[in-house]
N, C-alpha and C. Protein backbone atom coordinates (compact mmCIF):
# COMPACT_ATOMS: atom_id res chain seq x y z
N UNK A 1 0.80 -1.20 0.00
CA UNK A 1 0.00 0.00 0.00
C UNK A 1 0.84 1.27 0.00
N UNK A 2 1.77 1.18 0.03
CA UNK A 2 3.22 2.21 0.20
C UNK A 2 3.26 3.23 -1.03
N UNK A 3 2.44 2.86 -2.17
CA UNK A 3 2.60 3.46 -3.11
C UNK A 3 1.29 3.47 -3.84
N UNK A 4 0.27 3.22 -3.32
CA UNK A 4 -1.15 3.04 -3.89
C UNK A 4 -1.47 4.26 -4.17
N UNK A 5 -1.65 5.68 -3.16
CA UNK A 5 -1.99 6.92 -2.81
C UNK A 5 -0.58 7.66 -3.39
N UNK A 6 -0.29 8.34 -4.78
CA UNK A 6 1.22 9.04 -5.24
C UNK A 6 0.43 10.40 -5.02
N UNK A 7 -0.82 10.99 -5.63
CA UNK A 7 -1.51 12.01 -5.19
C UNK A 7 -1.38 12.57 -4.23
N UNK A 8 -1.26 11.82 -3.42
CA UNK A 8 -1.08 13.06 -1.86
C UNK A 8 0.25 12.69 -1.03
N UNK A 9 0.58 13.71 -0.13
CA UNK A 9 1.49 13.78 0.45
C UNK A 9 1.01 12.42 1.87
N UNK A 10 2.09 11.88 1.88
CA UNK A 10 1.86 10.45 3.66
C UNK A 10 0.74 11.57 4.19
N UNK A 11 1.37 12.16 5.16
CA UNK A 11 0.96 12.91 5.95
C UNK A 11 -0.51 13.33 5.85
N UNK A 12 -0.65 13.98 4.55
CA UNK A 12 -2.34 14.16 4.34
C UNK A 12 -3.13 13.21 4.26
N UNK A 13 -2.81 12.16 4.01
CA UNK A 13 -3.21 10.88 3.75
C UNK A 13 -3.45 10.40 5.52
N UNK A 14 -2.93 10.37 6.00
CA UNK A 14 -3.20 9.76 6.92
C UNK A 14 -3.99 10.72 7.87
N UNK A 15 -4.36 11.92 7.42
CA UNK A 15 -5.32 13.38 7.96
C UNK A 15 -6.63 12.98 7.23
N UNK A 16 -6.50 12.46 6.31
CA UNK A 16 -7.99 12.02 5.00
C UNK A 16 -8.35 10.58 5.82
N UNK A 17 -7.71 9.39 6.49
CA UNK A 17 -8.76 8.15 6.89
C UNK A 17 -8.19 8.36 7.97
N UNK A 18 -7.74 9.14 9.09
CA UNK A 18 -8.28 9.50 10.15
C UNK A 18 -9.40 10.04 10.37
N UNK A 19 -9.90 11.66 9.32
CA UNK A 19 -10.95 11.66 9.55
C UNK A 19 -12.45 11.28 8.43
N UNK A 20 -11.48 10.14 7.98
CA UNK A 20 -12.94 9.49 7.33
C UNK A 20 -13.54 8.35 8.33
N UNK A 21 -12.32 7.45 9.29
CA UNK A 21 -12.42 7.06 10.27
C UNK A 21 -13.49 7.67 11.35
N UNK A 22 -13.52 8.86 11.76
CA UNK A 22 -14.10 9.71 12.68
C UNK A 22 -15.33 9.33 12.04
N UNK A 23 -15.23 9.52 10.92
CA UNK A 23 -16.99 10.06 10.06
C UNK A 23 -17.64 8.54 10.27
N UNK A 24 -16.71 7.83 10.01
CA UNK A 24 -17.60 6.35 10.21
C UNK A 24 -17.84 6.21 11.59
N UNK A 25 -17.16 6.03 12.32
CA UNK A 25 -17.44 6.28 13.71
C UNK A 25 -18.98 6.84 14.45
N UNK A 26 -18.90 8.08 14.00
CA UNK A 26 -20.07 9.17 13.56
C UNK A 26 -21.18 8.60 13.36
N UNK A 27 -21.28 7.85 12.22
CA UNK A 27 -22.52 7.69 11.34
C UNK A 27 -22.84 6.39 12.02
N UNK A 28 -22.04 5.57 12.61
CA UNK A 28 -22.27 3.96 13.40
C UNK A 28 -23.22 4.77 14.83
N UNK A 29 -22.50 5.80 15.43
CA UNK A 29 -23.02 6.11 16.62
C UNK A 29 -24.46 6.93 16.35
N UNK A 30 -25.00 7.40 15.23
CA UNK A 30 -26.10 8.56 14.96
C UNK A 30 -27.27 7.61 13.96
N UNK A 31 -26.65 6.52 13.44
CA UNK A 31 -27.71 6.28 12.68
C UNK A 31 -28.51 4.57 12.78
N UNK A 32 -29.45 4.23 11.95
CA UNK A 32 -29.95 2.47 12.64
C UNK A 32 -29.01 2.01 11.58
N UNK A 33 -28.45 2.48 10.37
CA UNK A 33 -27.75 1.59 9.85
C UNK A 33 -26.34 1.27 10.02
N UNK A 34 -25.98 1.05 11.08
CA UNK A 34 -24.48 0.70 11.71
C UNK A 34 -23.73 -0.49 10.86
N UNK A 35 -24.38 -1.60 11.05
CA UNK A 35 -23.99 -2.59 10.66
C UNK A 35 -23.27 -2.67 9.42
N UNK A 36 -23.67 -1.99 7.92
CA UNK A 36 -22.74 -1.68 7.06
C UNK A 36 -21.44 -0.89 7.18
N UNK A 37 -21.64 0.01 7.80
CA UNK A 37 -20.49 0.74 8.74
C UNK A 37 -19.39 -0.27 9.19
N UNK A 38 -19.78 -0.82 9.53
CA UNK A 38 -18.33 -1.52 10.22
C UNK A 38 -17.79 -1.76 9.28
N UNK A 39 -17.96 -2.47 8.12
CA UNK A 39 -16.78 -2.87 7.43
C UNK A 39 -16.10 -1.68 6.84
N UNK A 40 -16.42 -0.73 6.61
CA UNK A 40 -15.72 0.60 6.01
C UNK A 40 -15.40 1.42 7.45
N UNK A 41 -15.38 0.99 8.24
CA UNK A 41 -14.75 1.41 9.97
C UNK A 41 -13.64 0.41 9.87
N UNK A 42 -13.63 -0.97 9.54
CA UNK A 42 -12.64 -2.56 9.40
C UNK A 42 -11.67 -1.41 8.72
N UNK A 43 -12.05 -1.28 7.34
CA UNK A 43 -10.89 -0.89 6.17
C UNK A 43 -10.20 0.60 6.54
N UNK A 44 -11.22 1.65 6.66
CA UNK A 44 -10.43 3.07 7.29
C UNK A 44 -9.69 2.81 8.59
N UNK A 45 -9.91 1.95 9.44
CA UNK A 45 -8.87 1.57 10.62
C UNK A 45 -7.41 0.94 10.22
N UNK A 46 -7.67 0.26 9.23
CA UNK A 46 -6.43 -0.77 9.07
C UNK A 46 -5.71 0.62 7.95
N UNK A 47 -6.36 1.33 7.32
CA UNK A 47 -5.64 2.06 6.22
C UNK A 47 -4.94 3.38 6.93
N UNK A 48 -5.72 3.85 8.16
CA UNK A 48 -5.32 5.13 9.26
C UNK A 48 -3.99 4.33 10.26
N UNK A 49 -4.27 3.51 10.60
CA UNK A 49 -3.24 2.77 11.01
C UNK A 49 -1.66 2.81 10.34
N UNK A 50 -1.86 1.86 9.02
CA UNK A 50 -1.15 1.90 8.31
C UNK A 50 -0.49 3.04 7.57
N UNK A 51 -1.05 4.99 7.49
CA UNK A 51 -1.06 5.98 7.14
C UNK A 51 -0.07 6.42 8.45
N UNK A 52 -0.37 6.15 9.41
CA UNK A 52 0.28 7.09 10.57
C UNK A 52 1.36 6.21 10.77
N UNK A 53 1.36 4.64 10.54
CA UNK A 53 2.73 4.21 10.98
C UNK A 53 3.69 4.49 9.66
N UNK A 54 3.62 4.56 8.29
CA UNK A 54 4.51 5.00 7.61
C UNK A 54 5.05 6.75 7.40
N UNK A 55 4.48 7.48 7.98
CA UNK A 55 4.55 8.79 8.37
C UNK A 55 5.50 8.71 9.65
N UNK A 56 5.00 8.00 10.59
CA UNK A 56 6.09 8.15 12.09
C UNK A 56 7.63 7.24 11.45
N UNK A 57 7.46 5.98 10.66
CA UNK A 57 8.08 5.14 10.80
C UNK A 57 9.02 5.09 9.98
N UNK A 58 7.96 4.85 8.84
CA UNK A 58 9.04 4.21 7.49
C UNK A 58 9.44 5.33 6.99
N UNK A 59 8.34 6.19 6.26
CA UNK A 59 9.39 7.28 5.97
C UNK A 59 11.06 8.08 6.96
N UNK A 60 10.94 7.96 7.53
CA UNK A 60 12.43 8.70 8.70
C UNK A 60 13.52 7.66 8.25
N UNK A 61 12.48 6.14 8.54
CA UNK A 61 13.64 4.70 8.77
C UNK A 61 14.73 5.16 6.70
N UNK A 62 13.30 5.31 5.81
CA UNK A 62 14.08 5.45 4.24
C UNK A 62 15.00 6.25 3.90
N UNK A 63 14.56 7.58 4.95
CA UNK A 63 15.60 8.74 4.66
C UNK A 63 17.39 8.82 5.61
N UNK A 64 16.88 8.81 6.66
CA UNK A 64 18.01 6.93 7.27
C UNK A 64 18.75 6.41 6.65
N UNK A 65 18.20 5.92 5.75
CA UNK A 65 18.60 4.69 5.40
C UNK A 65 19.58 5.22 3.89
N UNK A 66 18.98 6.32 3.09
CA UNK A 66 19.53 6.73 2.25
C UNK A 66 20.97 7.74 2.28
N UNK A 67 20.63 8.24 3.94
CA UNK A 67 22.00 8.75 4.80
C UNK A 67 23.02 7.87 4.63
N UNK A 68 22.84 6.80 5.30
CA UNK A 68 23.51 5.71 5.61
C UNK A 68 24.70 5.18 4.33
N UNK A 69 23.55 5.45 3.42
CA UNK A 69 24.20 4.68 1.69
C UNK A 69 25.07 5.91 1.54
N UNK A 70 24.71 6.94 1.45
CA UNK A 70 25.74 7.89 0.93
C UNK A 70 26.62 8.25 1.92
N UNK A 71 26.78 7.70 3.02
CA UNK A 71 28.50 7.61 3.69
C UNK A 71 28.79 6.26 3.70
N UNK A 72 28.41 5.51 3.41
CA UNK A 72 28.98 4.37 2.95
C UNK A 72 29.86 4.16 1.37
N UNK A 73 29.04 4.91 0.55
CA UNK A 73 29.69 5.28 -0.76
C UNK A 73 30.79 6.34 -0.45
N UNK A 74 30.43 7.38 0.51
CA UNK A 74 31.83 8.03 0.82
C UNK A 74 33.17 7.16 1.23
N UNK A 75 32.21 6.69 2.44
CA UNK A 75 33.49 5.71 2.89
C UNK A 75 34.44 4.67 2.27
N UNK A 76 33.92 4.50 1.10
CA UNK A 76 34.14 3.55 0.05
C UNK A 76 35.20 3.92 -0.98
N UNK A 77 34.77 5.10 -1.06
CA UNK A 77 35.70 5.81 -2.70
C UNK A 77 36.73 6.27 -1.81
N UNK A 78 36.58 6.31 -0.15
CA UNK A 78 38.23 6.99 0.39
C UNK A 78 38.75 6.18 0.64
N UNK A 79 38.13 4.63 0.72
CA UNK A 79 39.09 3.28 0.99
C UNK A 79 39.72 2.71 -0.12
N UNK A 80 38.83 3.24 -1.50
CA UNK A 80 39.64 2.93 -2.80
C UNK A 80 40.96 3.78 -3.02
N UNK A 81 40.27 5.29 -2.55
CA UNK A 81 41.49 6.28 -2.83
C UNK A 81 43.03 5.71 -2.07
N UNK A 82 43.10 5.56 -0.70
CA UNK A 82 43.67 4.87 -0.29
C UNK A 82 44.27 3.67 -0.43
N UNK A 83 43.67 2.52 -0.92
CA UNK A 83 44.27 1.64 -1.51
C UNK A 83 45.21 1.70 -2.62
N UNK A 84 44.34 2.78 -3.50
CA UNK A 84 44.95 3.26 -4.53
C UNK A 84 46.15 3.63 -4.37
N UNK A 85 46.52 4.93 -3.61
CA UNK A 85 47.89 5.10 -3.00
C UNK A 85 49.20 4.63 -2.66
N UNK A 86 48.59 3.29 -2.38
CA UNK A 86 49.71 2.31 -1.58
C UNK A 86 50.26 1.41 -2.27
């Protein structure tokens, strides 16, 4: 699902089925037809879930992670330079 939603920014995304979440919520607590509700309460839970943990999580862990590669490639071309040398 990491790439389903390219339209919007993580962040808004996970501001859009939080509060579509709410709205279902809402409409389970105000109206007699609840029972269809839940399953689109099932899916906006698992998708708000999944919205806020790649916003806290994955995104930081990728950018991390892309740190990581480019001092490793530093570290790399000064261990060649060095080798080179000798």
């Amino acid at each position: 699902m990491l790439t389903r939603y390219t339209g919007m920014s993580p962040k808004s995304q996970s501001y859009l089925f939080t509060f579509g979440l709410v709205l279902c919520l809402l409409a389970m607590a105000l109206t007699d037809m609840w029972l269809p509700i839940v399953a689109g309460s099932f899916i906006l839970t698992g998708l708000t879930v999944e919205a806020w943990i790649r916003v806290a999580h994955i995104i930081p862990m990728h950018e991390e992670m892309r740190a990581m590669k480019k001092q490793i490639r530093k570290l790399e071309s000064e261990v060649r330079t060095l080798e080179y040398e000798e």
